[in-house]
C-alpha atoms as a PDB file:
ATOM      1  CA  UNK A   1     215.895  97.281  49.502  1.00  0.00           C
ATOM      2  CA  UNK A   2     212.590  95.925  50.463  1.00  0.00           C
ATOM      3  CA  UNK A   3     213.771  92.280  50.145  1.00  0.00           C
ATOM      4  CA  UNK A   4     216.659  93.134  52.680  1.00  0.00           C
ATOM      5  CA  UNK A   5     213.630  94.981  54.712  1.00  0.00           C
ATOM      6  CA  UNK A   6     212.152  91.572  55.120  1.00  0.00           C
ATOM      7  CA  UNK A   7     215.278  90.188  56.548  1.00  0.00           C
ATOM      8  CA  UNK A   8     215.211  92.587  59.281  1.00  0.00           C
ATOM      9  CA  UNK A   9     211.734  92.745  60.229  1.00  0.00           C
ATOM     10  CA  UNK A  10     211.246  88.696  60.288  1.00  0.00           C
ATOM     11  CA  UNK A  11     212.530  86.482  62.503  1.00  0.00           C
ATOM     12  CA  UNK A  12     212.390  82.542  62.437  1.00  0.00           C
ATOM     13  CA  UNK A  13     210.879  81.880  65.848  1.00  0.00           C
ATOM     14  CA  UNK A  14     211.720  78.071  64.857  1.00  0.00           C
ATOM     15  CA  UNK A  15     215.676  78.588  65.111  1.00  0.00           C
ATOM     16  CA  UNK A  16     216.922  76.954  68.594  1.00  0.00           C
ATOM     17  CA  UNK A  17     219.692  78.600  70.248  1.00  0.00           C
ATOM     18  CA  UNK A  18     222.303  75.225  69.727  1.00  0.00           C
ATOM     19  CA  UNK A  19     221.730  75.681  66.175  1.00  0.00           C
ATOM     20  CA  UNK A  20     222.397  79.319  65.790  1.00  0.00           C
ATOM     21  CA  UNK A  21     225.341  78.148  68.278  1.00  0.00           C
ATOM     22  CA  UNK A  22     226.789  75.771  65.885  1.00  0.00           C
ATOM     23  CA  UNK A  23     226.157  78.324  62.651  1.00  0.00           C
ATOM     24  CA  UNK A  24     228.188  80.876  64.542  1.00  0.00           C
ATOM     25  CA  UNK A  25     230.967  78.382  65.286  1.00  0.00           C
ATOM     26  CA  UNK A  26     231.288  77.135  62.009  1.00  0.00           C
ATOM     27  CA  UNK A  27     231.086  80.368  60.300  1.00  0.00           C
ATOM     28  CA  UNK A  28     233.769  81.819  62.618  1.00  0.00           C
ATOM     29  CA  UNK A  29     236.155  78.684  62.262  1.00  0.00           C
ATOM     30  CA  UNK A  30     235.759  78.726  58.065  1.00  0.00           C
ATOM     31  CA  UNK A  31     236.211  82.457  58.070  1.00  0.00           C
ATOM     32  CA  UNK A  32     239.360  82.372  60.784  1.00  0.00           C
ATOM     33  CA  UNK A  33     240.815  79.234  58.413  1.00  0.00           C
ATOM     34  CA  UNK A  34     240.459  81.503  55.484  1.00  0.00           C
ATOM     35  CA  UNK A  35     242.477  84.359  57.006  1.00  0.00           C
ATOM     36  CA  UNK A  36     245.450  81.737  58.147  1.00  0.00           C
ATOM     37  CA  UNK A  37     245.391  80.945  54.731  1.00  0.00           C
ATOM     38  CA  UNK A  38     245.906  84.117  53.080  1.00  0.00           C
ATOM     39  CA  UNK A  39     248.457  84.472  56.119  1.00  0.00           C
ATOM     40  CA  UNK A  40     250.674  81.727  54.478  1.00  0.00           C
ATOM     41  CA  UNK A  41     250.988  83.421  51.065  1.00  0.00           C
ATOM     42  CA  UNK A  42     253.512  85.971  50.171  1.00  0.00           C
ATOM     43  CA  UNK A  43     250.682  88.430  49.137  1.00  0.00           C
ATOM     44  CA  UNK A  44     248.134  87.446  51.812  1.00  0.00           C
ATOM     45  CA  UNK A  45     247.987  90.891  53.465  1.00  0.00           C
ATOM     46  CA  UNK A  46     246.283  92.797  50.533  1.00  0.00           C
ATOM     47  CA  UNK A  47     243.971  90.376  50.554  1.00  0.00           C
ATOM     48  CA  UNK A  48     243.629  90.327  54.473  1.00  0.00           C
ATOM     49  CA  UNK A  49     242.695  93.772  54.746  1.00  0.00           C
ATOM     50  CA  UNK A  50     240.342  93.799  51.846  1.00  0.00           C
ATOM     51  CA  UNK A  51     238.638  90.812  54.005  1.00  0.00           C
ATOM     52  CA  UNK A  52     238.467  93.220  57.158  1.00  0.00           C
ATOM     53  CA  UNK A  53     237.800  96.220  55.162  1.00  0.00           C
ATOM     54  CA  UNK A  54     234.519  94.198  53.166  1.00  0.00           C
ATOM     55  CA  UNK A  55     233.284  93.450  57.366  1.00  0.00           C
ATOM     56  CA  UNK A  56     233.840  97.465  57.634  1.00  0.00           C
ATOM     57  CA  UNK A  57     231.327  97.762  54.798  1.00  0.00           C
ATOM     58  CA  UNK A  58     228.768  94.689  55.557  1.00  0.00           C
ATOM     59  CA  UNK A  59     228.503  96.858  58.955  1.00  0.00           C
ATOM     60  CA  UNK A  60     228.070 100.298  57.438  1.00  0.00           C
ATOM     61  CA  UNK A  61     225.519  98.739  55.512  1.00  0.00           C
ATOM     62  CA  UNK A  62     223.867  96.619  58.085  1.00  0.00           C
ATOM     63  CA  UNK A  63     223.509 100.513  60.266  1.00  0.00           C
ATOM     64  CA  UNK A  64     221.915 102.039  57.060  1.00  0.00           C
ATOM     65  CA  UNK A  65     219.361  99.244  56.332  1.00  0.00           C
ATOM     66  CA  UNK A  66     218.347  99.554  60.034  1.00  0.00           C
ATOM     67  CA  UNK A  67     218.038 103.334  59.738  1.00  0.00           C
ATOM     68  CA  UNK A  68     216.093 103.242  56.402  1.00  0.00           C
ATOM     69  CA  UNK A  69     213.788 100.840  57.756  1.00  0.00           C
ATOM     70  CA  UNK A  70     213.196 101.534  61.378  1.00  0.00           C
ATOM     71  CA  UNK A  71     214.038 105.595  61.081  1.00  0.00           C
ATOM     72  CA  UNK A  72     214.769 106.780  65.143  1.00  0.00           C
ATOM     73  CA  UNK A  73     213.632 103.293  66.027  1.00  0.00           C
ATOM     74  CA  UNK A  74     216.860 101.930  63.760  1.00  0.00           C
ATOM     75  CA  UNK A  75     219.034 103.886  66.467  1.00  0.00           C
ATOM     76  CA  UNK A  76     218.052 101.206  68.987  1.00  0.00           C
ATOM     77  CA  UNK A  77     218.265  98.282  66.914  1.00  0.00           C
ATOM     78  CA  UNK A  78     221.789  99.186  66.555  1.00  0.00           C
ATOM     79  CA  UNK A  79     222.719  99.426  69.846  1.00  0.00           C
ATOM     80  CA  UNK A  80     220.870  96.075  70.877  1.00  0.00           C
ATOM     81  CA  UNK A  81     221.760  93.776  67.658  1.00  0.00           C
ATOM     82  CA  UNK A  82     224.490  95.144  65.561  1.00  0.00           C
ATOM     83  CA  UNK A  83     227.037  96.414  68.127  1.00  0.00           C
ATOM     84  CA  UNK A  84     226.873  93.901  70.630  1.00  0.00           C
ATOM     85  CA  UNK A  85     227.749  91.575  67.764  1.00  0.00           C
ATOM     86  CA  UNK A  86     230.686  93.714  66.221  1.00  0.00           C
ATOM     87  CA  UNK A  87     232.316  93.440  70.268  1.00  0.00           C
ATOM     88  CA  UNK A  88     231.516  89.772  70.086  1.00  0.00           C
ATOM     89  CA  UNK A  89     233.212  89.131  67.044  1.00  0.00           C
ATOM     90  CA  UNK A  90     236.176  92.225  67.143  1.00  0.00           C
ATOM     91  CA  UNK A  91     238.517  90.255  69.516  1.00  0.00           C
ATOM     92  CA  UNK A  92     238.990  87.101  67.309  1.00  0.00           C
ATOM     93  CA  UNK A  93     239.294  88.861  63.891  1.00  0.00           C
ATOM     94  CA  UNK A  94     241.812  91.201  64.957  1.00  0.00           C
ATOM     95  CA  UNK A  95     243.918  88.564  66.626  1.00  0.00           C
ATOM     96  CA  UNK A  96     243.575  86.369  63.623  1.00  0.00           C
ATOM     97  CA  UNK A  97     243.824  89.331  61.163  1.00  0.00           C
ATOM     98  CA  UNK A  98     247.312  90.962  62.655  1.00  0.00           C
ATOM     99  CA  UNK A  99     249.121  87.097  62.997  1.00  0.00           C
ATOM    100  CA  UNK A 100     247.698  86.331  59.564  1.00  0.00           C
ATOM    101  CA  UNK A 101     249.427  89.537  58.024  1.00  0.00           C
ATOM    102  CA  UNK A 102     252.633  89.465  60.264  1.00  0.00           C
ATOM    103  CA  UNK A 103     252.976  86.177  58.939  1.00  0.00           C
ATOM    104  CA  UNK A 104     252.312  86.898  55.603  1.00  0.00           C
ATOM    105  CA  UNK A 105     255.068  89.741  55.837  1.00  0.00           C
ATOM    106  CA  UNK A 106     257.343  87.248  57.826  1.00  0.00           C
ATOM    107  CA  UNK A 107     256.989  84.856  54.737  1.00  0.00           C
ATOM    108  CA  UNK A 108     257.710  87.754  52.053  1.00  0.00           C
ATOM    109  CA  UNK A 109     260.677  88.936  54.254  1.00  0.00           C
ATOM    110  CA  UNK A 110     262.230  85.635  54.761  1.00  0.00           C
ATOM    111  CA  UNK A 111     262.179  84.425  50.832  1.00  0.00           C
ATOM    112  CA  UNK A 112     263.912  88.277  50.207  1.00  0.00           C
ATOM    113  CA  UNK A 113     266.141  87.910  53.065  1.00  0.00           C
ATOM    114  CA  UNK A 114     269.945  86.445  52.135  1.00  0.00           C
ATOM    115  CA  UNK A 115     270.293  84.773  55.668  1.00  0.00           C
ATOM    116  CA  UNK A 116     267.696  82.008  57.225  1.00  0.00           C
ATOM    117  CA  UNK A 117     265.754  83.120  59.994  1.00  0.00           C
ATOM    118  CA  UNK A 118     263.867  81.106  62.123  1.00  0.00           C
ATOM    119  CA  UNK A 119     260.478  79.943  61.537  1.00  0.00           C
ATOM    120  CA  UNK A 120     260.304  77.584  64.489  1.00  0.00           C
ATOM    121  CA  UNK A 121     259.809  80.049  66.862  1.00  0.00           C
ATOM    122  CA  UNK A 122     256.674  82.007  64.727  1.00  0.00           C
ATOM    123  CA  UNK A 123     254.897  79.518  64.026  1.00  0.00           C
ATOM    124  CA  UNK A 124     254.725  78.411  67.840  1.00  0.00           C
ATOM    125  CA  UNK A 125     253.865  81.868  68.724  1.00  0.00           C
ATOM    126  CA  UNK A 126     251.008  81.967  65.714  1.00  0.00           C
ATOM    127  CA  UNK A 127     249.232  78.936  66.856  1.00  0.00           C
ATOM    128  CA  UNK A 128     248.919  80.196  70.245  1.00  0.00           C
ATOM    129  CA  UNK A 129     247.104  83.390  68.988  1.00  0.00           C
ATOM    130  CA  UNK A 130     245.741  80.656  66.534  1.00  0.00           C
ATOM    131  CA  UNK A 131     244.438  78.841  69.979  1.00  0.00           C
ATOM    132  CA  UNK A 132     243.206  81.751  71.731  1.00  0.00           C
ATOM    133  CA  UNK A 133     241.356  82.763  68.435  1.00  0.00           C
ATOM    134  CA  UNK A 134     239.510  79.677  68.309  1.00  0.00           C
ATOM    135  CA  UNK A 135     238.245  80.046  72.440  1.00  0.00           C
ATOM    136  CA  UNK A 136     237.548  83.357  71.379  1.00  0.00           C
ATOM    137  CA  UNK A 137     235.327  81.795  68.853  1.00  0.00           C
ATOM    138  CA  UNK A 138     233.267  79.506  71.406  1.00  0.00           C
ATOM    139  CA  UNK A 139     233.096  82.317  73.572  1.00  0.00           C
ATOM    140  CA  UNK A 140     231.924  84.858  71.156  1.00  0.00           C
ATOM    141  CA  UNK A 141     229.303  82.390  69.519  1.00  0.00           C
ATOM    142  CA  UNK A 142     227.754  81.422  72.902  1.00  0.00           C
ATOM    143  CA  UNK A 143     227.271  84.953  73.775  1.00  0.00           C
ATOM    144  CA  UNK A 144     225.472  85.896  70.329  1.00  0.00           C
ATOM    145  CA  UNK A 145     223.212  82.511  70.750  1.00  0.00           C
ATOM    146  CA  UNK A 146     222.513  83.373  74.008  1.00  0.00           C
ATOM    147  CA  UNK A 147     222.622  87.515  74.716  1.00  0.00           C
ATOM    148  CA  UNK A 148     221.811  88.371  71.079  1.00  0.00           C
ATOM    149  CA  UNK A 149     218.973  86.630  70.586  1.00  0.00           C
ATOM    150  CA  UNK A 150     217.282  88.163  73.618  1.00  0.00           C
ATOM    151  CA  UNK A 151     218.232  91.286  72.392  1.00  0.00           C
ATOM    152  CA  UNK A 152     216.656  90.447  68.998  1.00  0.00           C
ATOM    153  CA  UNK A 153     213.526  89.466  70.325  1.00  0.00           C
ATOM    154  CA  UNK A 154     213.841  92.548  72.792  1.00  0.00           C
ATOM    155  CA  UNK A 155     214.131  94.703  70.020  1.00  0.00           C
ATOM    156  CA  UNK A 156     211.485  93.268  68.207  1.00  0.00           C
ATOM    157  CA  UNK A 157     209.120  93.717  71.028  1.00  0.00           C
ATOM    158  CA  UNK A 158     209.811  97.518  71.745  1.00  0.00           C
END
């Protein structure tokens, strides 16, 4: 516990904003690439939801460790680091997430199914979600290199 406490109460003054950009981006696209993969299996959702589910946790867990180490204090941190972060992010999993497992389920129903349905049309409507995921990406990682680090160093200040 106290080596997590030193994550939260330190924070490298030496990290510039483009490189926290790029980290975000990165992290985003790898963890959006691995979701579209689990998407193209036949038992992807399971494993999709126990993705989104494990964020669920990381988040529960992120709350306590501010509470345990900043007591009334962690209240605030929350609400100026951790949630504006979860509405950053929310958008693009959830898009990614729900194609991911509607294509996984489109792939288990079409190998069961006795007559061909049509893939064509899915897959063009996937990579437009699979598009606006991505912008949603930029988007969401400019805002938390930008907004969230204020609110960091706000935060840290108060």
């Amino acid at each position: 516990m106290e080596y997590l406490k030193y994550f939260l109460t330190t924070m490298n003054q030496s990290v510039t904003k483009y490189d926290y950009y790029v980290s975000q981006v990165v992290g985003g696209i790898v963890f959006t690439l691995l979701i579209v993969l689990l998407g193209t299996s036949i038992i992807g959702s399971p494993f999709i939801s126990f993705l989104i589910f494990s964020k669920g946790i990381q988040i529960g867990f992120s709350c306590a460790l501010f509470i345990y180490t900043y007591q009334l204090k962690g209240i605030l941190g929350i609400l100026l680091t951790v949630v504006p972060q979860i509405v950053f992010d929310l958008p693009f999993i959830y898009l990614v997430s729900g194609s991911a497992i509607h294509l996984s389920l489109f792939v288990l129903y079409s190998t069961m199914s006795t007559h061909a349905l049509s893939l064509k049309a899915y897959v063009n409507s996937f990579l437009n979600h699979l598009l606006v995921a991505f912008l949603l990406i930029l988007l969401s990682s400019f805002l938390k290199s930008t907004v969230l680090i204020e609110l960091i160093k706000l935060f840290n200040f108060a």
